[in-house]
C-alpha atoms as a PDB file:
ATOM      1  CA  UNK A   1      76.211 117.771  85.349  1.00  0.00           C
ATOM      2  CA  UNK A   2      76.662 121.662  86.680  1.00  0.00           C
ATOM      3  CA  UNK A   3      78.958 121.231  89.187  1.00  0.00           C
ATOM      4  CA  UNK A   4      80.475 124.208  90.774  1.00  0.00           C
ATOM      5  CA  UNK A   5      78.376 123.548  94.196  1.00  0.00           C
ATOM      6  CA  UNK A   6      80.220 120.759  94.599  1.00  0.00           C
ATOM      7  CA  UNK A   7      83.400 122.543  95.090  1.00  0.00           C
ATOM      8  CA  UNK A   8      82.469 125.573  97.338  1.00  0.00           C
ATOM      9  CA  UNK A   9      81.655 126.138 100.929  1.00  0.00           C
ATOM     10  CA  UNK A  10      83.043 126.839 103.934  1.00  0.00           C
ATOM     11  CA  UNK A  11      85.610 125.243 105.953  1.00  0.00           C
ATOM     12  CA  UNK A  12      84.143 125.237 109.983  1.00  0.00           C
ATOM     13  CA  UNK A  13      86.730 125.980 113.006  1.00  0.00           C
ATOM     14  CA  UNK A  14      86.806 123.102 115.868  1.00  0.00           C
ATOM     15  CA  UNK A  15      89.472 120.794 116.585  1.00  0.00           C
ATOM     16  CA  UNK A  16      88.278 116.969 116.018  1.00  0.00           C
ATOM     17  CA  UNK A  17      88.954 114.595 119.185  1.00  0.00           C
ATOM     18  CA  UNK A  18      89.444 111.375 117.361  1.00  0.00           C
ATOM     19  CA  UNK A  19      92.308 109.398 115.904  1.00  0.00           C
ATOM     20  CA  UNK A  20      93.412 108.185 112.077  1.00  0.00           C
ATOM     21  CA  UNK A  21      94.013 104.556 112.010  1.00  0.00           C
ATOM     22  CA  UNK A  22      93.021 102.326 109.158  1.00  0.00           C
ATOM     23  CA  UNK A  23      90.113 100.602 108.256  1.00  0.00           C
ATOM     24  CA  UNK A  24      91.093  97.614 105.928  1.00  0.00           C
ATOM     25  CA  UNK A  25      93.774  99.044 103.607  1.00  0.00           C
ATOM     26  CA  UNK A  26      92.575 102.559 104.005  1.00  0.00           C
ATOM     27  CA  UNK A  27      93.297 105.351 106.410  1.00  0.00           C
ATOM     28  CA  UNK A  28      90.275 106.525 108.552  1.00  0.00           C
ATOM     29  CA  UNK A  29      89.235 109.092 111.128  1.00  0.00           C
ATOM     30  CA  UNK A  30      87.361 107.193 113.566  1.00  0.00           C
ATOM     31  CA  UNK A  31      86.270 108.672 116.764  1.00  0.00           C
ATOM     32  CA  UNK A  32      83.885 107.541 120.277  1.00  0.00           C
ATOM     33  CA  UNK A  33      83.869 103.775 121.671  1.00  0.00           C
ATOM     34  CA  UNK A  34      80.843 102.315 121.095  1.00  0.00           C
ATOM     35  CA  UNK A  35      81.271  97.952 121.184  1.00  0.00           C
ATOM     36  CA  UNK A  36      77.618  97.889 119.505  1.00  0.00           C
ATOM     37  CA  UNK A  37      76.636 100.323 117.289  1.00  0.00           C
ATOM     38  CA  UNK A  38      78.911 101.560 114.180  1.00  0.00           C
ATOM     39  CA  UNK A  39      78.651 104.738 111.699  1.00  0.00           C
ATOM     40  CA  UNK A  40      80.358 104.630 108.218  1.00  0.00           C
ATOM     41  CA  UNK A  41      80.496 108.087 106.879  1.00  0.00           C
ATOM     42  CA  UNK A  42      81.175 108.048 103.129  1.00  0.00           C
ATOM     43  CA  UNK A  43      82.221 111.897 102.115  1.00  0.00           C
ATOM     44  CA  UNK A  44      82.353 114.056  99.434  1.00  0.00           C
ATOM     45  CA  UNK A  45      84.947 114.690  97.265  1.00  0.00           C
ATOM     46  CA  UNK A  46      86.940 116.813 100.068  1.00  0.00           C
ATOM     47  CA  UNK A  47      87.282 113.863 101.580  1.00  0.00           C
ATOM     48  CA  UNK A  48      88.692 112.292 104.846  1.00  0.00           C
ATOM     49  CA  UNK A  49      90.800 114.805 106.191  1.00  0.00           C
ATOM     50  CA  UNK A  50      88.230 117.965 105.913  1.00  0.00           C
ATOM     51  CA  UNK A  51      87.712 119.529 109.513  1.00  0.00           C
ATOM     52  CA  UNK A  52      84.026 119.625 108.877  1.00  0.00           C
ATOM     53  CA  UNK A  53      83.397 116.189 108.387  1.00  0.00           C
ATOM     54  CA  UNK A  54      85.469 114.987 111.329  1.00  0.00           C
ATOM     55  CA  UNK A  55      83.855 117.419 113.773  1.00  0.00           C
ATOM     56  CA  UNK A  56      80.035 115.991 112.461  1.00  0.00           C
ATOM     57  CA  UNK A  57      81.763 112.182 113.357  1.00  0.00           C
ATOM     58  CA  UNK A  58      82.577 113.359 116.907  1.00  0.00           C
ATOM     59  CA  UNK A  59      78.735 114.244 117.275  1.00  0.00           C
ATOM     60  CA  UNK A  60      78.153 111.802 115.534  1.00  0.00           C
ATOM     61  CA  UNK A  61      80.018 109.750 117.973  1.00  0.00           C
ATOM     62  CA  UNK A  62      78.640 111.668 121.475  1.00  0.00           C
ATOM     63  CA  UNK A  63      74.886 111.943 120.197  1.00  0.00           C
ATOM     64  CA  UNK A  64      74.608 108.700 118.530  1.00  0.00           C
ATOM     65  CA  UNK A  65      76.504 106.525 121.317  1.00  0.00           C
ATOM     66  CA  UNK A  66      78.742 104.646 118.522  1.00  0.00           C
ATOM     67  CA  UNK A  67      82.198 104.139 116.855  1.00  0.00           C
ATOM     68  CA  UNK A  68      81.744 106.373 114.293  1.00  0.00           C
ATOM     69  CA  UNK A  69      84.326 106.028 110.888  1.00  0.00           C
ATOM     70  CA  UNK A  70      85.138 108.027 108.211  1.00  0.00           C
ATOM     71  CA  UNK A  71      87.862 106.224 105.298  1.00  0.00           C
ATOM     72  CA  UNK A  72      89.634 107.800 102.938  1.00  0.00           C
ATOM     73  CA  UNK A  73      87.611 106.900  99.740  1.00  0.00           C
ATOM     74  CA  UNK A  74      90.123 107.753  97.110  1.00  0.00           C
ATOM     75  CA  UNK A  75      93.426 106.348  97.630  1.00  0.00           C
ATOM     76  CA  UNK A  76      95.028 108.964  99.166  1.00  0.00           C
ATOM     77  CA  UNK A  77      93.922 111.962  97.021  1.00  0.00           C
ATOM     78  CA  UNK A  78      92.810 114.736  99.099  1.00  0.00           C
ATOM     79  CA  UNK A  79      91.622 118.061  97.296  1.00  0.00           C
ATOM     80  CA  UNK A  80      92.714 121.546  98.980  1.00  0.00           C
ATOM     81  CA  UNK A  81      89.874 122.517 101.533  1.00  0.00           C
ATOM     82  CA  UNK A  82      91.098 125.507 100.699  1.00  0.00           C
ATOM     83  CA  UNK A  83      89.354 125.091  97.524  1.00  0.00           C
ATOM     84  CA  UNK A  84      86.293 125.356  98.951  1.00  0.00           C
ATOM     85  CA  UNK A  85      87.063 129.568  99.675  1.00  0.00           C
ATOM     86  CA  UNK A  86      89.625 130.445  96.593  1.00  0.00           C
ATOM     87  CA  UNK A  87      88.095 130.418  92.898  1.00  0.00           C
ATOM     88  CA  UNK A  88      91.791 130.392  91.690  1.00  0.00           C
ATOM     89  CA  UNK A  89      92.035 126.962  93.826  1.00  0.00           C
ATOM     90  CA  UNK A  90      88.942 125.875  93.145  1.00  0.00           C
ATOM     91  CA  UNK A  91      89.416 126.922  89.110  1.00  0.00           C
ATOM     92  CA  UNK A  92      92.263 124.671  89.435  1.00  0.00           C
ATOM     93  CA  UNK A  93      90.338 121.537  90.185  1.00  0.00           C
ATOM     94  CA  UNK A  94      89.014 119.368  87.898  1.00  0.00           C
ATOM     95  CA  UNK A  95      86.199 117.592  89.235  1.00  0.00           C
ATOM     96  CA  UNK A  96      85.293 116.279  86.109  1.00  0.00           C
ATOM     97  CA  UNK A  97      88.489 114.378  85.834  1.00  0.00           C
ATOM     98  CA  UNK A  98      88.513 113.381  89.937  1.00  0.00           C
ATOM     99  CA  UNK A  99      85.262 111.549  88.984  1.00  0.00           C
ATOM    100  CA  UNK A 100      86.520 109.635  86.147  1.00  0.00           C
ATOM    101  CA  UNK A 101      89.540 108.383  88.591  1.00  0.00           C
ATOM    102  CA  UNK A 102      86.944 107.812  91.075  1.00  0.00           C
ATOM    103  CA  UNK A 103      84.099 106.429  89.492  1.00  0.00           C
ATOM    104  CA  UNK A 104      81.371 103.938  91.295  1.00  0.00           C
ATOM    105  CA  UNK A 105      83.009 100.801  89.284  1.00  0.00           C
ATOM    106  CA  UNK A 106      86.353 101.925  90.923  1.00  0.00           C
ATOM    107  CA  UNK A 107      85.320 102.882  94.364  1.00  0.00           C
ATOM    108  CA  UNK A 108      82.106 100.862  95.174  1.00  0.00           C
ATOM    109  CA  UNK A 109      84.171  97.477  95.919  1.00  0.00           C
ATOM    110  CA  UNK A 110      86.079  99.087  98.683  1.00  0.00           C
ATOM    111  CA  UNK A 111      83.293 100.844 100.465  1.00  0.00           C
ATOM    112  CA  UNK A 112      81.396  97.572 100.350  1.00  0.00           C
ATOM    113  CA  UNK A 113      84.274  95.822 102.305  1.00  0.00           C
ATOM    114  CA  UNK A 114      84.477  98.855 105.008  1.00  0.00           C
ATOM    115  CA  UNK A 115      81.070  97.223 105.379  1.00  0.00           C
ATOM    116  CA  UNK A 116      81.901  93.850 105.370  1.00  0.00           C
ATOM    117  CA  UNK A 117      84.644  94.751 108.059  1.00  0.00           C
ATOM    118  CA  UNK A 118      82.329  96.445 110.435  1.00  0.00           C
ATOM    119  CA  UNK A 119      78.867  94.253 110.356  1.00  0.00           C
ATOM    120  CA  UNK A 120      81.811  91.519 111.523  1.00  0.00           C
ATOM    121  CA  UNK A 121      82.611  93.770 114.714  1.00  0.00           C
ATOM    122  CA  UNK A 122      79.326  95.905 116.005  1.00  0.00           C
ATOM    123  CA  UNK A 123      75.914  94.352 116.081  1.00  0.00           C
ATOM    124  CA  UNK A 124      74.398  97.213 113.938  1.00  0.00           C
ATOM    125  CA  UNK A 125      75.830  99.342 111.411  1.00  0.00           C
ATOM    126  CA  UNK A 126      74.468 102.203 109.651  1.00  0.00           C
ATOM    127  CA  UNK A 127      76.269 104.419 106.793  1.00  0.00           C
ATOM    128  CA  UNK A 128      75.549 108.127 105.812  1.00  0.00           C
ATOM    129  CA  UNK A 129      76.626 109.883 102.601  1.00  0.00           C
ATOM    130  CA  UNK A 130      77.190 113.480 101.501  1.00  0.00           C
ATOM    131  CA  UNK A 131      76.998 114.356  98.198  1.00  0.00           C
ATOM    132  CA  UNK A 132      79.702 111.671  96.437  1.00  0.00           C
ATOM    133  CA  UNK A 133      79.126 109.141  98.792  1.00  0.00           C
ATOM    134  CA  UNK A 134      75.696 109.162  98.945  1.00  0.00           C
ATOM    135  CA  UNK A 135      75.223 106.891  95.682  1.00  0.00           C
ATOM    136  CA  UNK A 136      77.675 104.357  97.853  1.00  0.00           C
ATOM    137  CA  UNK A 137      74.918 104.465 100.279  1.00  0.00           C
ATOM    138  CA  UNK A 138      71.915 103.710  98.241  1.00  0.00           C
ATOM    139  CA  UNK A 139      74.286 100.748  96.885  1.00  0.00           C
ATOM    140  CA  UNK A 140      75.003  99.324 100.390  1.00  0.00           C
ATOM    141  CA  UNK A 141      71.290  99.460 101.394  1.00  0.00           C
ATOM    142  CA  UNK A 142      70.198  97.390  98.596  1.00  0.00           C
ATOM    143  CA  UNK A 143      71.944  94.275 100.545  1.00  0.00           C
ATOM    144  CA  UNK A 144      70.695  94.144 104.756  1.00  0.00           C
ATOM    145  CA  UNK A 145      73.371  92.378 105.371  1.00  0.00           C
ATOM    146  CA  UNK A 146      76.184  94.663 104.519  1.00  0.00           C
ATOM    147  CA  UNK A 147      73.922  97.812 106.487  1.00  0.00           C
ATOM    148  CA  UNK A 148      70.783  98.363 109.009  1.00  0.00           C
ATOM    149  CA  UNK A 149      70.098 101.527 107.800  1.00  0.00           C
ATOM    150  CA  UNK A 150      71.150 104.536 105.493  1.00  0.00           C
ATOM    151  CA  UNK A 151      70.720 107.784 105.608  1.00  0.00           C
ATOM    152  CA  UNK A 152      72.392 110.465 103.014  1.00  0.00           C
ATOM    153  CA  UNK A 153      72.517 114.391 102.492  1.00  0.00           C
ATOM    154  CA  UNK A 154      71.878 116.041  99.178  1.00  0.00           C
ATOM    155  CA  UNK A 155      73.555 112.720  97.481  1.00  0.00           C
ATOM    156  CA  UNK A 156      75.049 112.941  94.053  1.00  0.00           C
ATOM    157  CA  UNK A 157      75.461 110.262  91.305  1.00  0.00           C
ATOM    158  CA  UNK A 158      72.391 108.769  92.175  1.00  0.00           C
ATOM    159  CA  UNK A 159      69.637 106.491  89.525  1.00  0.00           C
ATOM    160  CA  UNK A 160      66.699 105.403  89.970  1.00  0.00           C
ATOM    161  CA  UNK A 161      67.265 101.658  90.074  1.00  0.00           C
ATOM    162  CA  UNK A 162      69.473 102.443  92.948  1.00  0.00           C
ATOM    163  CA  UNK A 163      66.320 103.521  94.951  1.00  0.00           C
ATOM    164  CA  UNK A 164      64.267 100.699  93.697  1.00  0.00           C
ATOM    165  CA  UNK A 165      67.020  98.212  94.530  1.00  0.00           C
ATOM    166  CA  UNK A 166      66.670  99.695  98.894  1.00  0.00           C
ATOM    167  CA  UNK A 167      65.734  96.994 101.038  1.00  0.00           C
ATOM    168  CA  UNK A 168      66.765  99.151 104.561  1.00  0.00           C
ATOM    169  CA  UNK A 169      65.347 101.649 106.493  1.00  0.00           C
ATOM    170  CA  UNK A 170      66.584 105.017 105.015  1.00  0.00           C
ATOM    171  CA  UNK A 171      66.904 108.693 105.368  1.00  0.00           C
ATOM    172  CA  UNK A 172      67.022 111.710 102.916  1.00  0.00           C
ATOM    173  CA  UNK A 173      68.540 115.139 103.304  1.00  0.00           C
ATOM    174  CA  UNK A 174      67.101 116.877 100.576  1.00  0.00           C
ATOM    175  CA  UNK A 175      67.691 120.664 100.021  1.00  0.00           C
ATOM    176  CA  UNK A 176      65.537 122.778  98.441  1.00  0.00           C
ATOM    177  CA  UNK A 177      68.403 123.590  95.465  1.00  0.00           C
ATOM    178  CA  UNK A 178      70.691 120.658  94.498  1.00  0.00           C
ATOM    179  CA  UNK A 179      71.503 120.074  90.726  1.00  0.00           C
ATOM    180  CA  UNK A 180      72.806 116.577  91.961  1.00  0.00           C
ATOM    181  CA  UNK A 181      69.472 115.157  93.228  1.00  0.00           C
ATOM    182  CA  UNK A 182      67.224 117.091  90.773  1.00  0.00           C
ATOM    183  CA  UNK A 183      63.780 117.864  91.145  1.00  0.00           C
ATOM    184  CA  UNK A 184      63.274 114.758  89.032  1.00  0.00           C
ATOM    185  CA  UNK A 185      64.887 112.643  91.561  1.00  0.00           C
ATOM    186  CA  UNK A 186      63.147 113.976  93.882  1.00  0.00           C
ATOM    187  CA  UNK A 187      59.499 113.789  92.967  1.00  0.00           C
ATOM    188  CA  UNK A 188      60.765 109.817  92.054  1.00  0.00           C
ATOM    189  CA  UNK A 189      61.932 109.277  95.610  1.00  0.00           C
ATOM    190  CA  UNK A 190      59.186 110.817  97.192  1.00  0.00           C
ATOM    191  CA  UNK A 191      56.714 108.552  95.157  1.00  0.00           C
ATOM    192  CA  UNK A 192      58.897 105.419  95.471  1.00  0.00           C
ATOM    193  CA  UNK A 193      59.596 105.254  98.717  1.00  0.00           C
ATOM    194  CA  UNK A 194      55.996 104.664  99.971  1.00  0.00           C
ATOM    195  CA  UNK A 195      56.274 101.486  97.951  1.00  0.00           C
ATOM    196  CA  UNK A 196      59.058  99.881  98.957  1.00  0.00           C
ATOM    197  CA  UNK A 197      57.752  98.444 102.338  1.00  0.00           C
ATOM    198  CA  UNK A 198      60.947 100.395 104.689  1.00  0.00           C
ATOM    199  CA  UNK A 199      60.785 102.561 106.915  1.00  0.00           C
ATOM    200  CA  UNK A 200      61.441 106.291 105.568  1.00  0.00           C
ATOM    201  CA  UNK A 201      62.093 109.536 106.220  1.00  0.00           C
ATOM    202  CA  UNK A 202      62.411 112.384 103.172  1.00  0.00           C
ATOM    203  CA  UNK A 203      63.584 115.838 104.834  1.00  0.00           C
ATOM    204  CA  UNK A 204      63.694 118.671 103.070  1.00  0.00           C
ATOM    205  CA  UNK A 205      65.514 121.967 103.747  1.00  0.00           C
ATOM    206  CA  UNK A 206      64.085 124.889 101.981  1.00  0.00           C
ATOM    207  CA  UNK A 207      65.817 127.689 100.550  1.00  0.00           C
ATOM    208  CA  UNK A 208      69.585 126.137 101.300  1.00  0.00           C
ATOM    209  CA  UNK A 209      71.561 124.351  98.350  1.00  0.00           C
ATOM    210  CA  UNK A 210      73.662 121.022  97.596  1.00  0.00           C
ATOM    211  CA  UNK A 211      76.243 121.203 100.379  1.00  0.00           C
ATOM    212  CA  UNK A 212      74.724 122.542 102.892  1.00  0.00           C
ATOM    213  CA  UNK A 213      74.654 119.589 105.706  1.00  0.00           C
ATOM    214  CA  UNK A 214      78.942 119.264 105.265  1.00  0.00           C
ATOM    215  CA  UNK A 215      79.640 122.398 104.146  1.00  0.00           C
ATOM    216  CA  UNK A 216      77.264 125.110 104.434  1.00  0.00           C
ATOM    217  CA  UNK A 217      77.998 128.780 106.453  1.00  0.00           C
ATOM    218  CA  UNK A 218      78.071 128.248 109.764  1.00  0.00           C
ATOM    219  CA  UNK A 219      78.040 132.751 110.024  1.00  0.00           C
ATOM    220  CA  UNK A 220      74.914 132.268 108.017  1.00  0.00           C
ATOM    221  CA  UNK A 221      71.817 132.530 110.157  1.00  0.00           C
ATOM    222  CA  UNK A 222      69.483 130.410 107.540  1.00  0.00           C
ATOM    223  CA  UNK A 223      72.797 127.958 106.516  1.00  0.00           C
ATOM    224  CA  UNK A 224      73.384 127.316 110.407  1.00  0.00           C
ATOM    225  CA  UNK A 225      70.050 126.352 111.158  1.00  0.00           C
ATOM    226  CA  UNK A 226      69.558 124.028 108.442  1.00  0.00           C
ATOM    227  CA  UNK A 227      73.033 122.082 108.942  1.00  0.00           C
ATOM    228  CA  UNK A 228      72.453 122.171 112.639  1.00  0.00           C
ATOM    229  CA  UNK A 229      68.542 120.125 112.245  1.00  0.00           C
ATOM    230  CA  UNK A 230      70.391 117.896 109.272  1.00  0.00           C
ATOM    231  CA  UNK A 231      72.904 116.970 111.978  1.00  0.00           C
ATOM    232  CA  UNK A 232      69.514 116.169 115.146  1.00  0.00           C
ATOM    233  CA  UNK A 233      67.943 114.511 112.433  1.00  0.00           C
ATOM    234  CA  UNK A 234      70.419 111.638 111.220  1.00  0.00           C
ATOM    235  CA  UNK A 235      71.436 111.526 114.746  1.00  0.00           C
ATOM    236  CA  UNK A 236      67.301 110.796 115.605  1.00  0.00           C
ATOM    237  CA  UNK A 237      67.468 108.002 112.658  1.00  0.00           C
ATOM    238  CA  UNK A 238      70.842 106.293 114.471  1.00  0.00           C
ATOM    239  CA  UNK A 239      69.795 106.154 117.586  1.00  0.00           C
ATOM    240  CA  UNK A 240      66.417 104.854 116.054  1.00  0.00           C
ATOM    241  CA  UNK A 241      67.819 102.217 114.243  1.00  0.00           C
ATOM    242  CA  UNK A 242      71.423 101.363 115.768  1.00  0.00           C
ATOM    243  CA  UNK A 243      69.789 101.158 119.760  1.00  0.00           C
END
């Protein structure tokens, strides 16, 4: 696959308010006290430590009343935010090889026990993905009782058995330009969803790209407004289905 909009976009300002601990035998962010209701967000391949994603788990956390978690999905490997800004950086990276080290054989057994680990300690749990991690998501929702619900933003990796196989209420993030989840993909979720006998929700976002919702431009007028609704809308679809 084309793949250079997985490696740029802009690194927001903020300071996050949570902790790193560990979740099984991975360090995570996690952030807010919820007892009830839990959020696992799987991330894309700037993984764990990226500002942006640990500023949208502390709304996360405040909007959606829950514990809200983000692991470190690849053992430790963290690529440069700074990539996301400077083509020499960027040029640097090979995503092509950070995918064969991280493939879904590789990864999907520990996201499935981050899972595990939290239906054991809230009531409900519900996952999101961003780009990588949203082909993690579609995998968890095939089994209700590793998730309540899933919801996932301009996911990569994804096939179409993987949406056949849903069995939980689900959410889609779709932007109007994403090489990842084609316009094939697409049209098949749109038509496949209605079938499936789940709850639903298919959002799209015209005019921004794959990205946007973790990474887009935030001094962007059109970019602001469309990470800002993808951030009220998965918060609408937790507090739906985790309350």
């Amino acid at each position: 696959m084309s793949c250079e909009n997985c490696k740029t976009g802009f690194k927001w300002n903020g300071t996050a308010s949570g902790k790193e601990t560990t979740l099984n035998n991975a360090k995570a962010y996690v952030t807010g006290d919820s007892k009830d209701a839990a959020i696992l967000i799987l991330t894309d391949i700037f993984g764990w430590t990226l500002p942006n994603i640990r500023l949208i788990a502390d709304h996360f956390a405040k909007e959606s009343q829950a514990t809200v978690y983000v692991p470190d999905l690849f053992d430790g490997e963290v690529v440069d935010p700074d990539a996301l800004s400077d083509p020499e950086k960027a040029k640097k990276f090979d995503l092509m090889a950070f995918l064969g080290r991280n493939s879904k054989d590789v990864r999907y057994p520990a996201i499935k026990e981050h899972a595990q680990t939290l239906k054991k300690q809230y009531k409900k749990v519900a996952a999101i993905g961003y780009c990588y991690g949203g082909w993690a998501c579609f995998k968890l929702g095939a089994d209700p009782q590793l998730i309540d619900a899933i919801s996932m933003a301009h996911p990569s990796m994804v096939e179409k058995a993987e949406i056949d196989a849903t069995k939980v209420p689900i959410q889609i993030l779709a932007p109007e330009n994403d090489f990842a989840f084609t316009e094939e993909l697409k049209k098949y979720a749109v038509e496949k969803l209605p079938q499936l006998n789940i709850p639903y929700e298919y959002i799209y976002f015209p005019v921004v790209q794959h990205g946007f919702a973790a990474r887009g431009d935030p001094n962007d007028p059109t970019q602001k407004a469309a990470l800002e609704k993808a951030k009220r809308d998965a918060v609408g679809f937790f507090n739906e289905y985790l309350h």
